[in-house]
Protein backbone atom coordinates (compact mmCIF):
# COMPACT_ATOMS: atom_id res chain seq x y z
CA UNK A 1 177.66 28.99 54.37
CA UNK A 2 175.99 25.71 53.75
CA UNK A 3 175.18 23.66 57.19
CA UNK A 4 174.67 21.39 55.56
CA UNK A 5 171.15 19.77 57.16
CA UNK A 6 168.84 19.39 53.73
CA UNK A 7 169.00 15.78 54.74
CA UNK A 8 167.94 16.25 58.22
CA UNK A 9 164.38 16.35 59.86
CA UNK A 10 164.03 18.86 63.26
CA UNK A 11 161.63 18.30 65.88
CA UNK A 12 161.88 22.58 67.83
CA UNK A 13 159.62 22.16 70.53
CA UNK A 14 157.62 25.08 71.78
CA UNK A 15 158.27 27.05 68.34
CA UNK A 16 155.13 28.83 67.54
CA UNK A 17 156.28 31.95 69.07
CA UNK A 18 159.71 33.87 70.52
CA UNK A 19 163.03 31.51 69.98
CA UNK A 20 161.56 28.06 69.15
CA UNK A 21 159.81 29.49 66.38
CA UNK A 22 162.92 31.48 65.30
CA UNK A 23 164.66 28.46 65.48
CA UNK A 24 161.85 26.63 63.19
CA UNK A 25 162.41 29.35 60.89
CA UNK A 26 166.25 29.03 60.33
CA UNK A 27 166.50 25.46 60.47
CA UNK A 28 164.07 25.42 57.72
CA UNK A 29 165.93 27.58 55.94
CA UNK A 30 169.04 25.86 56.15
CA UNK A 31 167.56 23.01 54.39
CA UNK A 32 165.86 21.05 57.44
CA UNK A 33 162.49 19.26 57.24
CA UNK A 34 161.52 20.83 60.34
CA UNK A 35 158.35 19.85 62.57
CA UNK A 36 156.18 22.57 64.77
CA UNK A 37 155.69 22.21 67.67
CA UNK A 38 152.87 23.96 70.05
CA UNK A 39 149.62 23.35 72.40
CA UNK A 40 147.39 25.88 69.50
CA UNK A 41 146.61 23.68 66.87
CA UNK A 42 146.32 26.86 64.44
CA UNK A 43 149.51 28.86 65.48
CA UNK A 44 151.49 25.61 64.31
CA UNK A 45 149.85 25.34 61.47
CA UNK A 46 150.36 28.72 60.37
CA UNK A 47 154.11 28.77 60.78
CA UNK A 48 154.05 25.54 59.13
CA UNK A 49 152.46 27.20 55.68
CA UNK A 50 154.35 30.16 56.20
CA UNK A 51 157.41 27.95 55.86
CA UNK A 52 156.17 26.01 53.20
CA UNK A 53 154.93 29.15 51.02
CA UNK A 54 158.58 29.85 51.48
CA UNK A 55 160.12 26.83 50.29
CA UNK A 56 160.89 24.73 53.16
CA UNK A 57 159.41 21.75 54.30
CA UNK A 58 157.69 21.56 57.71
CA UNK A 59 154.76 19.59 59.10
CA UNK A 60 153.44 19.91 62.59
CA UNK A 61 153.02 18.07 66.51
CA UNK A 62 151.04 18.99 68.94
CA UNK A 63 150.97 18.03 71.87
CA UNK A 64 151.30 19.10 75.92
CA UNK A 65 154.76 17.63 76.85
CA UNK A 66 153.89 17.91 80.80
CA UNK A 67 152.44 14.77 80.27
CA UNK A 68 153.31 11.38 79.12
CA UNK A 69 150.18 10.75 76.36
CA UNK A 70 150.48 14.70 75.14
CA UNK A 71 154.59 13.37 74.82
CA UNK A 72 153.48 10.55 72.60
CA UNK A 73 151.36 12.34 70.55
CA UNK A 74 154.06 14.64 69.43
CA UNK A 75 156.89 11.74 69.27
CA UNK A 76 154.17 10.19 67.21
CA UNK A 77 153.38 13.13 64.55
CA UNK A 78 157.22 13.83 64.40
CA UNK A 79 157.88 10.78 63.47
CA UNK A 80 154.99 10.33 60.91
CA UNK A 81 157.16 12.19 58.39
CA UNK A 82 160.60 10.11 59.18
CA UNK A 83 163.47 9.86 61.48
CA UNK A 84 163.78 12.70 63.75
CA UNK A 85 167.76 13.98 63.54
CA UNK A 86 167.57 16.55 65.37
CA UNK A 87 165.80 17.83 68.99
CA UNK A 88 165.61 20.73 70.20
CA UNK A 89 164.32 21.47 74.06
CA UNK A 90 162.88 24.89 73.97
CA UNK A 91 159.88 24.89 75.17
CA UNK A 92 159.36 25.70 78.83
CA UNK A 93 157.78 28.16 81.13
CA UNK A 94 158.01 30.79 83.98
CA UNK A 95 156.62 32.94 86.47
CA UNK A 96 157.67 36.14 87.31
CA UNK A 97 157.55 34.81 91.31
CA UNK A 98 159.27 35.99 94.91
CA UNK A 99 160.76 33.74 97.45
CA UNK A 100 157.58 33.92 99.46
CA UNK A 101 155.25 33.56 95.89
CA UNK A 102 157.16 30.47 94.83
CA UNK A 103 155.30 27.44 96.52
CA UNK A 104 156.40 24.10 96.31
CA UNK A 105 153.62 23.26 94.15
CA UNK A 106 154.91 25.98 91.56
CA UNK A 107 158.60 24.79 91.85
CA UNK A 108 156.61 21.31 90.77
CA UNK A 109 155.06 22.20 88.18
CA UNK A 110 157.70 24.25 86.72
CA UNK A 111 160.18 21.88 87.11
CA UNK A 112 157.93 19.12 85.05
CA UNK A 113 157.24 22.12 82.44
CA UNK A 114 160.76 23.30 82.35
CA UNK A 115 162.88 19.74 82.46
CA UNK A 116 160.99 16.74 82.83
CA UNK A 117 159.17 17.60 79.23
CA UNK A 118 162.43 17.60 78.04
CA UNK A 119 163.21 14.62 79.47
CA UNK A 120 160.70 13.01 77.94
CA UNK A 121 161.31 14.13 74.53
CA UNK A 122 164.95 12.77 74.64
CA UNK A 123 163.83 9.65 76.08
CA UNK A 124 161.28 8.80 72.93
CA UNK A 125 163.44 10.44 70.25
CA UNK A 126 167.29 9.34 71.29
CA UNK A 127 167.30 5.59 71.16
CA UNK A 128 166.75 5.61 67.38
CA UNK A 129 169.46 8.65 66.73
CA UNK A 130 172.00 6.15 68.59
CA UNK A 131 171.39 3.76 66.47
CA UNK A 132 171.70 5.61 63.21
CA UNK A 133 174.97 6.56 64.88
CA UNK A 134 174.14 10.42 64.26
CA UNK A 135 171.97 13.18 66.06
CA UNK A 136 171.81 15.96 67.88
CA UNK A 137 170.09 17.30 71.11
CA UNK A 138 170.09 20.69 71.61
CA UNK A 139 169.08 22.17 74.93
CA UNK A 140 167.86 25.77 75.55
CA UNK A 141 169.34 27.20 78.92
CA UNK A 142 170.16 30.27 80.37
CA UNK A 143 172.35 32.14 82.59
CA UNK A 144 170.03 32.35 85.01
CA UNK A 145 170.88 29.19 85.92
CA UNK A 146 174.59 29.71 86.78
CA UNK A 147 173.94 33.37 88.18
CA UNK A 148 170.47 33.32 89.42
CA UNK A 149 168.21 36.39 90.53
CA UNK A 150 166.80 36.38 93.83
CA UNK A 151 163.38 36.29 92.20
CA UNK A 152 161.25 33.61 90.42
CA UNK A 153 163.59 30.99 92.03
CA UNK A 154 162.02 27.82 90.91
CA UNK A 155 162.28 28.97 87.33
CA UNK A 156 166.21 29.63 87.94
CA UNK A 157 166.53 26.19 89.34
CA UNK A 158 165.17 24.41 86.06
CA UNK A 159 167.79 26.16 84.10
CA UNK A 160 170.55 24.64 86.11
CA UNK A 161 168.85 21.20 85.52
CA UNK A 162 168.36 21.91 82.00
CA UNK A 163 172.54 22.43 81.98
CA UNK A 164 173.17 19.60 84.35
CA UNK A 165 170.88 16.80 82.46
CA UNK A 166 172.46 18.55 78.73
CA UNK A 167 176.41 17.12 79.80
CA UNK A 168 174.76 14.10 81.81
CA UNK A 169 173.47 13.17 77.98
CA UNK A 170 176.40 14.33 76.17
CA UNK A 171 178.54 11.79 78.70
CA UNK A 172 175.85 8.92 78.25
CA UNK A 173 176.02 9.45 74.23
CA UNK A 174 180.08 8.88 74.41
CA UNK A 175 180.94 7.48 71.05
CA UNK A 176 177.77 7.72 69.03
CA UNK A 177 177.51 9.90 66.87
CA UNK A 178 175.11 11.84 68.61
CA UNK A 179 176.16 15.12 70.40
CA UNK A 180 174.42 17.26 73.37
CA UNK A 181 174.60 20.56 73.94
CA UNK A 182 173.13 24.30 75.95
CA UNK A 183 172.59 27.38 74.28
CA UNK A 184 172.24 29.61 77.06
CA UNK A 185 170.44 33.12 76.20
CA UNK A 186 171.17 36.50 78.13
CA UNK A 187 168.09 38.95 77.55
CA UNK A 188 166.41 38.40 74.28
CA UNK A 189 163.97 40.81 72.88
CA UNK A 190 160.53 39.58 72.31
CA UNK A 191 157.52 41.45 71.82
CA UNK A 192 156.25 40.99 75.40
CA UNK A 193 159.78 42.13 76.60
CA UNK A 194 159.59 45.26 74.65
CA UNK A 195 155.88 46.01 75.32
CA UNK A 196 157.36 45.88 79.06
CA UNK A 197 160.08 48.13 79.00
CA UNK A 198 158.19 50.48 76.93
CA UNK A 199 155.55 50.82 79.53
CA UNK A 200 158.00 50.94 82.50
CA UNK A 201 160.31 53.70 80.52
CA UNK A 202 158.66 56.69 82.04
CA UNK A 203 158.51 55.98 85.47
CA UNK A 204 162.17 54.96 85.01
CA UNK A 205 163.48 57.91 83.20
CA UNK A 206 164.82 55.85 80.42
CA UNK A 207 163.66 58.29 77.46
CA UNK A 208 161.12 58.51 74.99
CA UNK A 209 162.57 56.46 72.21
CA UNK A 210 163.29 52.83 71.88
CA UNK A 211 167.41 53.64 71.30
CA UNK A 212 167.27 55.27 74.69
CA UNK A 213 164.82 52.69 75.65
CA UNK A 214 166.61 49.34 75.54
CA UNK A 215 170.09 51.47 76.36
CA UNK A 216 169.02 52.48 79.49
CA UNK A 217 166.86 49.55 80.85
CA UNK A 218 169.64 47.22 79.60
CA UNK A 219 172.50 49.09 81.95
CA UNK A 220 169.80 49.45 84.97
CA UNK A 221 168.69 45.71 84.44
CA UNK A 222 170.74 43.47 82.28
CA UNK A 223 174.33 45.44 81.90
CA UNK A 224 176.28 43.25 79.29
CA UNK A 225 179.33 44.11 77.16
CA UNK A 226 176.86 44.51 74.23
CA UNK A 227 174.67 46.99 75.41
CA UNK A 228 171.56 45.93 74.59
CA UNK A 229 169.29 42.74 74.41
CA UNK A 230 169.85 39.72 71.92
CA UNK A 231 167.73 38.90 69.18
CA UNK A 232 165.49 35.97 68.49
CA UNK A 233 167.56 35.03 65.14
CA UNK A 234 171.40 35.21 67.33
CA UNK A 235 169.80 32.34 69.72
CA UNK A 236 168.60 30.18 66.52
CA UNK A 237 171.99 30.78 64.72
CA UNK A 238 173.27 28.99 67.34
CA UNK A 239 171.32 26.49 67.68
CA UNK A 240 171.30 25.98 63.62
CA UNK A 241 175.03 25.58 64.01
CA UNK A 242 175.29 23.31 66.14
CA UNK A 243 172.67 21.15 64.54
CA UNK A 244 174.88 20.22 61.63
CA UNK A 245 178.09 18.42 60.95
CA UNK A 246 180.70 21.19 61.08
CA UNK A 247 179.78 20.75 64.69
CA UNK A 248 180.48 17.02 65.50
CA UNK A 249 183.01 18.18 67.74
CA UNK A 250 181.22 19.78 70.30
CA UNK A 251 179.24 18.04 72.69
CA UNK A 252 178.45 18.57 76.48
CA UNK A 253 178.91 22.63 75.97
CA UNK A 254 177.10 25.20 76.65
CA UNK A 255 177.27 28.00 74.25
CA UNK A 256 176.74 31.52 75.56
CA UNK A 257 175.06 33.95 73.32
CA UNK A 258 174.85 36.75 76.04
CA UNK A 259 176.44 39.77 74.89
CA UNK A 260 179.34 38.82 77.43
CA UNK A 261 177.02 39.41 80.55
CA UNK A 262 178.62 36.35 82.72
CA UNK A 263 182.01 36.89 82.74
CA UNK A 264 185.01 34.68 83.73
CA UNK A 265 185.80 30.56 82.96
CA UNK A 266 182.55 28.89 82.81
């Protein structure tokens, strides 16, 4: 299926590693001038040439987005190649913290991390997609922040803003041309996720191979309809899809690519 996006240029922040850069990766592949985003320099620039080598075309920011020059300098090198179409939030942070861990300073800084960088990305990038009439905003969630675990609070918290300030957009882009939307994640396998469970699995008693592996941990931990954890390239599918025009019609969702682990009307 074509998405139809060779004439579009991505900006995936956060995407030298896990879903941003699987994102990247299938945008460019779809056709999308893409840009890299990242804090390491030579991570970008590796995907970058990787994508390149590949076919695509893809150029790279970099930049800290927790602050207001390191959110120029990307806007800046995004936009050194052309209009940016297309945004994508993704890059964030979080800390496996308690109730008692969690300190107000942490809920700070993970709430400029998590949703303020965003902010600032849609604030620099936006204006000029409303006035080419056409864009698209694409916001990373989770379910975490509808159906949040008693632990690392401050990090569930950011994922309900991310979902709250996603529909505040779509409602402010009424009319435009330019749609805003969630993808909200269950548990996605990473390396560092399966290097986890892998080193848990004994004490557990969830088997010696992976297939008994991620069965087990994900009915003790994450129980979901699918029965096991999501991959990388089913969060950027998403994403990819909703990034072209076969989408127009979708704005202020949030699109659940869970394996049916929140259930009922959301």
């Amino acid at each position: 299926m074509d998405l139809q996006l060779h004439d579009r240029r991505a900006l995936v922040t956060g995407s030298t590693s896990g879903l941003g850069e699987a994102t990247v990766r299938m945008l460019a592949a779809e056709g999308a001038a893409v840009v890299v985003h990242g804090r390491n320099a030579a991570r970008a620039q590796a995907i970058a040439d990787d994508i390149v080598a590949a076919g695509g075309r893809a150029s790279v920011a970099i930049g800290d987005l927790t602050t207001d020059a390191g959110a120029d300098a990307v806007a800046e090198a995004a936009l050194a190649g052309g209009p940016v179409d297309i945004l994508v939030n993704n890059a964030g942070a979080y800390e496996h913290l308690n109730w008692n861990e969690a300190t107000p300073q942490a809920w700070a800084e993970t709430y400029d991390q998590n949703v303020i960088s965003g902010v600032r990305m849609i604030q620099r990038l936006v204006p000029a997609m409303r006035e080419r009439d056409w864009g698209r905003v694409i916001t990373i969630g989770g379910g975490l922040g509808g159906q949040p675990m008693n632990t690392h609070p401050q990090y569930n918290a950011t994922l309900a803003a991310r979902h709250n300030l996603a529909v505040s957009l779509a409602r402010d882009l009424k009319g435009t041309g330019v749609t805003s939307n969630v993808v909200a994640p269950g548990a996605i396998l990473v390396p560092a996720v399966q290097d986890f469970l892998v080193g848990i699995a004994g004490d557990r008693g969830w088997g010696d191979t992976w297939a008994d592996i991620e069965l087990n941990s994900v009915r003790e931990l994450v129980p979901n309809d699918a029965n096991r954890f999501g991959r990388p390239d089913e969060i950027a599918g998403a994403v990819t899809y909703l990034c072209g025009p076969l989408a127009d019609y979708i704005t202020g969702a949030s699109i659940r690519v869970d394996g049916g682990t929140v259930r009922g009307v959301q």
